[in-house]
N, C-alpha and C. Protein backbone atom coordinates (compact mmCIF):
# COMPACT_ATOMS: atom_id res chain seq x y z
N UNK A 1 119.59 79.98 17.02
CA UNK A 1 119.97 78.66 16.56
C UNK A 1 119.78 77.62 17.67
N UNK A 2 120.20 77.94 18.56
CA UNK A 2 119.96 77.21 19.91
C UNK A 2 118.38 76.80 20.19
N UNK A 3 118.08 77.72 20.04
CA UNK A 3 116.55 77.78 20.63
C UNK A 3 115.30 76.50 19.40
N UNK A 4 116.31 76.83 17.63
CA UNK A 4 115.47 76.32 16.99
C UNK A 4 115.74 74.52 17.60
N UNK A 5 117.23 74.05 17.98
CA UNK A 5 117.62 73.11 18.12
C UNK A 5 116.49 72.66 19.21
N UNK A 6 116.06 73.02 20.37
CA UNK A 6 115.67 72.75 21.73
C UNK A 6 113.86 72.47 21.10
N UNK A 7 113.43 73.40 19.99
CA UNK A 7 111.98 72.93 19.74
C UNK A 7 112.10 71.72 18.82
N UNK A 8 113.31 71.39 18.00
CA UNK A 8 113.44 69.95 16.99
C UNK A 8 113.02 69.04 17.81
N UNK A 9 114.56 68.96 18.98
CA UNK A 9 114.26 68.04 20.26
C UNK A 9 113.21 67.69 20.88
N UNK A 10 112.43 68.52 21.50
CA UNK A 10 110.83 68.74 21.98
C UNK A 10 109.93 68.09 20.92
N UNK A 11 109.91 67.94 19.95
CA UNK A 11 109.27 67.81 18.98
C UNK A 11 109.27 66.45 18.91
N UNK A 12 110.44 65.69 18.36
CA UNK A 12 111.01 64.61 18.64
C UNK A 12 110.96 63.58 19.37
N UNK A 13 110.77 64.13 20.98
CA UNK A 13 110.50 63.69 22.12
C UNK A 13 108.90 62.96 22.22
N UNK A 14 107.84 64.32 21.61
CA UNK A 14 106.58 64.62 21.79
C UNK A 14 106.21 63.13 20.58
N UNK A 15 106.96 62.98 19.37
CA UNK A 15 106.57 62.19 18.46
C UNK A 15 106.84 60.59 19.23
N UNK A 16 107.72 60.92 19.65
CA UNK A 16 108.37 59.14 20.40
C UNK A 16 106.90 59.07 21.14
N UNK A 17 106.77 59.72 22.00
CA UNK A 17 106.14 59.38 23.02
C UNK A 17 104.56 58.95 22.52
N UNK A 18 104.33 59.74 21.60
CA UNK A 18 102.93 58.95 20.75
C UNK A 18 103.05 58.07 19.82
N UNK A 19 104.28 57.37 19.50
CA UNK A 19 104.14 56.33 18.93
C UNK A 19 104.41 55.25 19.75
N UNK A 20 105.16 55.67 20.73
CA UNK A 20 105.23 54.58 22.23
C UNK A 20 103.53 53.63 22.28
N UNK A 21 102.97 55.38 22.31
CA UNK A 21 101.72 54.93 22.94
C UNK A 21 100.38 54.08 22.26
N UNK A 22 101.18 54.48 20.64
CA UNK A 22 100.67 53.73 19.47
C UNK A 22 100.80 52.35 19.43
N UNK A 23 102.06 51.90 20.00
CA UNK A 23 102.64 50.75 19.77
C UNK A 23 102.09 49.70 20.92
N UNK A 24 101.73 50.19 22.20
CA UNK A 24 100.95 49.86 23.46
C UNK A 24 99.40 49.93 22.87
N UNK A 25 99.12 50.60 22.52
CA UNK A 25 97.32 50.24 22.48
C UNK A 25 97.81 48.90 20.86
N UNK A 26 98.05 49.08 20.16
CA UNK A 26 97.81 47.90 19.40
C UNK A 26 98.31 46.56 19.86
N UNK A 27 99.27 46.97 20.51
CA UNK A 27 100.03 45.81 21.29
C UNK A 27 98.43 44.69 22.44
N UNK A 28 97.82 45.82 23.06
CA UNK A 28 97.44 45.48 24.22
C UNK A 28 95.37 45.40 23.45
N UNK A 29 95.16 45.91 22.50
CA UNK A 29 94.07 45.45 21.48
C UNK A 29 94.44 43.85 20.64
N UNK A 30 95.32 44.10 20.13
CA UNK A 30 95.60 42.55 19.68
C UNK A 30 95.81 41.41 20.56
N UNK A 31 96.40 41.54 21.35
CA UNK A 31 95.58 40.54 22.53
C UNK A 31 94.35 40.09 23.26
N UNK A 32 93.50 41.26 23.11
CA UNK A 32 92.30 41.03 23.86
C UNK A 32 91.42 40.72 22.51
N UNK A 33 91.45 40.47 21.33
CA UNK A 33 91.22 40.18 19.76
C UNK A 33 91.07 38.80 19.74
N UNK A 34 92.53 38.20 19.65
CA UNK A 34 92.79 37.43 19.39
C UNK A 34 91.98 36.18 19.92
N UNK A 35 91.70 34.67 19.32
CA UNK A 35 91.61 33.67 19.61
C UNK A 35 92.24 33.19 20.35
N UNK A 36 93.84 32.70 20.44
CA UNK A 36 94.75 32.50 20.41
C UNK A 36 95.16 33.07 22.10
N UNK A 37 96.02 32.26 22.44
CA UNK A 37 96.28 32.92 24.40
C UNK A 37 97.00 34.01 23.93
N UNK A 38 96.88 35.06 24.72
CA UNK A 38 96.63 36.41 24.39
C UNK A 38 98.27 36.72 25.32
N UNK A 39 98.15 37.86 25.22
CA UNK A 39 99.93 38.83 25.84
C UNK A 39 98.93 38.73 27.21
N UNK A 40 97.38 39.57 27.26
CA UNK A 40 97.36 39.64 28.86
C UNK A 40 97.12 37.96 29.84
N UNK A 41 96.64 37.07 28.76
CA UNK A 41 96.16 35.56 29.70
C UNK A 41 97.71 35.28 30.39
N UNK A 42 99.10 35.39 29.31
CA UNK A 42 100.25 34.75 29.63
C UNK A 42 100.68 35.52 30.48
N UNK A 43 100.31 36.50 31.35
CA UNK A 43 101.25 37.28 31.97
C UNK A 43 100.56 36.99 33.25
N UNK A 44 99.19 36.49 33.29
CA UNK A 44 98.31 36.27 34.00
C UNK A 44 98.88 35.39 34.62
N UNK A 45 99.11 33.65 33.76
CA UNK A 45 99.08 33.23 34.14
C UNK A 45 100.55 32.36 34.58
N UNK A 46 101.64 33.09 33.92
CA UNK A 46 103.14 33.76 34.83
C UNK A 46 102.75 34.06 36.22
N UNK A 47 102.06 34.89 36.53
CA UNK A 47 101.98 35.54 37.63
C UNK A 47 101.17 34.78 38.77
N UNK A 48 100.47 33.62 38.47
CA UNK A 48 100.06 32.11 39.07
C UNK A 48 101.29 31.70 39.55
N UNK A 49 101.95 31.94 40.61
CA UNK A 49 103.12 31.01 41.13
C UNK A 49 103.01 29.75 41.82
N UNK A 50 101.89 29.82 42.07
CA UNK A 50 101.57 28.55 42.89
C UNK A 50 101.55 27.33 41.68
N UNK A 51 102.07 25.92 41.78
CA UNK A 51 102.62 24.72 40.82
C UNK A 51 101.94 23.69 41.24
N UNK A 52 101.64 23.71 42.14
CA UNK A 52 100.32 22.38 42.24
C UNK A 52 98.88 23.43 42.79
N UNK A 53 98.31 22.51 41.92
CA UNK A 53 96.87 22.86 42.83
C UNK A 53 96.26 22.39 43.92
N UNK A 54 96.25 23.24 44.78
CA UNK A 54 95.58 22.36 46.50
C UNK A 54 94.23 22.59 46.14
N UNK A 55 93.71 21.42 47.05
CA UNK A 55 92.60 21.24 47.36
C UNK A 55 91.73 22.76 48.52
N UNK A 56 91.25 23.34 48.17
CA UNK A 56 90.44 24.69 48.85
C UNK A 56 89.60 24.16 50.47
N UNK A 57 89.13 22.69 50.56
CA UNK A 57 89.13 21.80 51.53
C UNK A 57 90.09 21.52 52.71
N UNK A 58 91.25 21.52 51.82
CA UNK A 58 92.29 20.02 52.65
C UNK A 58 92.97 21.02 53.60
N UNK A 59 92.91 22.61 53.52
CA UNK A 59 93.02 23.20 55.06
C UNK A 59 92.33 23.55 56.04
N UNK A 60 91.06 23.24 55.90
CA UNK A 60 90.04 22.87 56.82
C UNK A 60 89.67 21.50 57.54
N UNK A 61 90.39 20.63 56.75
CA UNK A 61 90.00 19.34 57.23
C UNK A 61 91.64 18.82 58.04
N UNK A 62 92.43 19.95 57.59
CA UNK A 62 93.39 19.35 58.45
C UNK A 62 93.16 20.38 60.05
N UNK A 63 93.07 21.49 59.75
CA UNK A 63 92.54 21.89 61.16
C UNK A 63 91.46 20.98 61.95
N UNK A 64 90.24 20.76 61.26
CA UNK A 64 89.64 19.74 62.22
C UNK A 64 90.39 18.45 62.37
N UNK A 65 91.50 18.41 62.49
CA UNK A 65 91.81 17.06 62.33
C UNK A 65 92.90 17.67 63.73
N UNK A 66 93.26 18.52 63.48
CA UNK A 66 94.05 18.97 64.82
C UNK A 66 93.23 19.32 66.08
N UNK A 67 92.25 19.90 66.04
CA UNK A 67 91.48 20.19 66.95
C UNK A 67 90.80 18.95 67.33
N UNK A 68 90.60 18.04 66.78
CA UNK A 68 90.35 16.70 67.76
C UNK A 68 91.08 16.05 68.34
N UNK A 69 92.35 15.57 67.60
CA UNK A 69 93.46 15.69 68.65
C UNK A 69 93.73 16.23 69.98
N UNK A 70 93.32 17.76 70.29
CA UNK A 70 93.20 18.05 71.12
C UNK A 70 92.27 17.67 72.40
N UNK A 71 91.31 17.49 71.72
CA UNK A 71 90.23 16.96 72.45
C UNK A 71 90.51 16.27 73.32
C-alpha cells in the first residue's frame, strides 16, 4: 500500500513538471510571435537601468578636456 502511494506521488510530480514545462514553452513562443512588445522585449528592457541616455562621446570629450588642463 505504501509503495502503491510513493509511485501515485512520483507520478504526480513527473506530470507537474511537464506541464510546468508546457506552460514555459507557450509562455516564451507567444512572445517571440507576437506583434505586440513581447514578455522577452519587457524584461529586456526592465533590465535597461540606466534613465537618461548619455551621449557615447561626452566621456571622451570630457577627458580631453581634462588633459588639457593639464597641459
Amino acid at each position: 500500500m505504501e509503495e502503491n502511494k510513493a509511485i501515485i506521488g512520483a507520478l504526480l510530480f513527473i506530470l507537474l513538471i511537464i506541464g510546468a514545462n508546457f506552460v514555459m514553452y507557450a509562455i516564451a513562443r507567444g512572445a517571440t510571435k507576437s506583434n505586440q512588445k513581447g514578455f522577452l522585449e519587457t524584461i529586456s528592457k526592465s533590465l535597461n537601468t540606466s534613465v537618461k541616455k548619455e551621449d557615447p562621446m561626452e566621456e571622451l570629450h570630457q577627458k580631453m578636456e581634462e588633459l588639457k588642463k593639464k597641459e
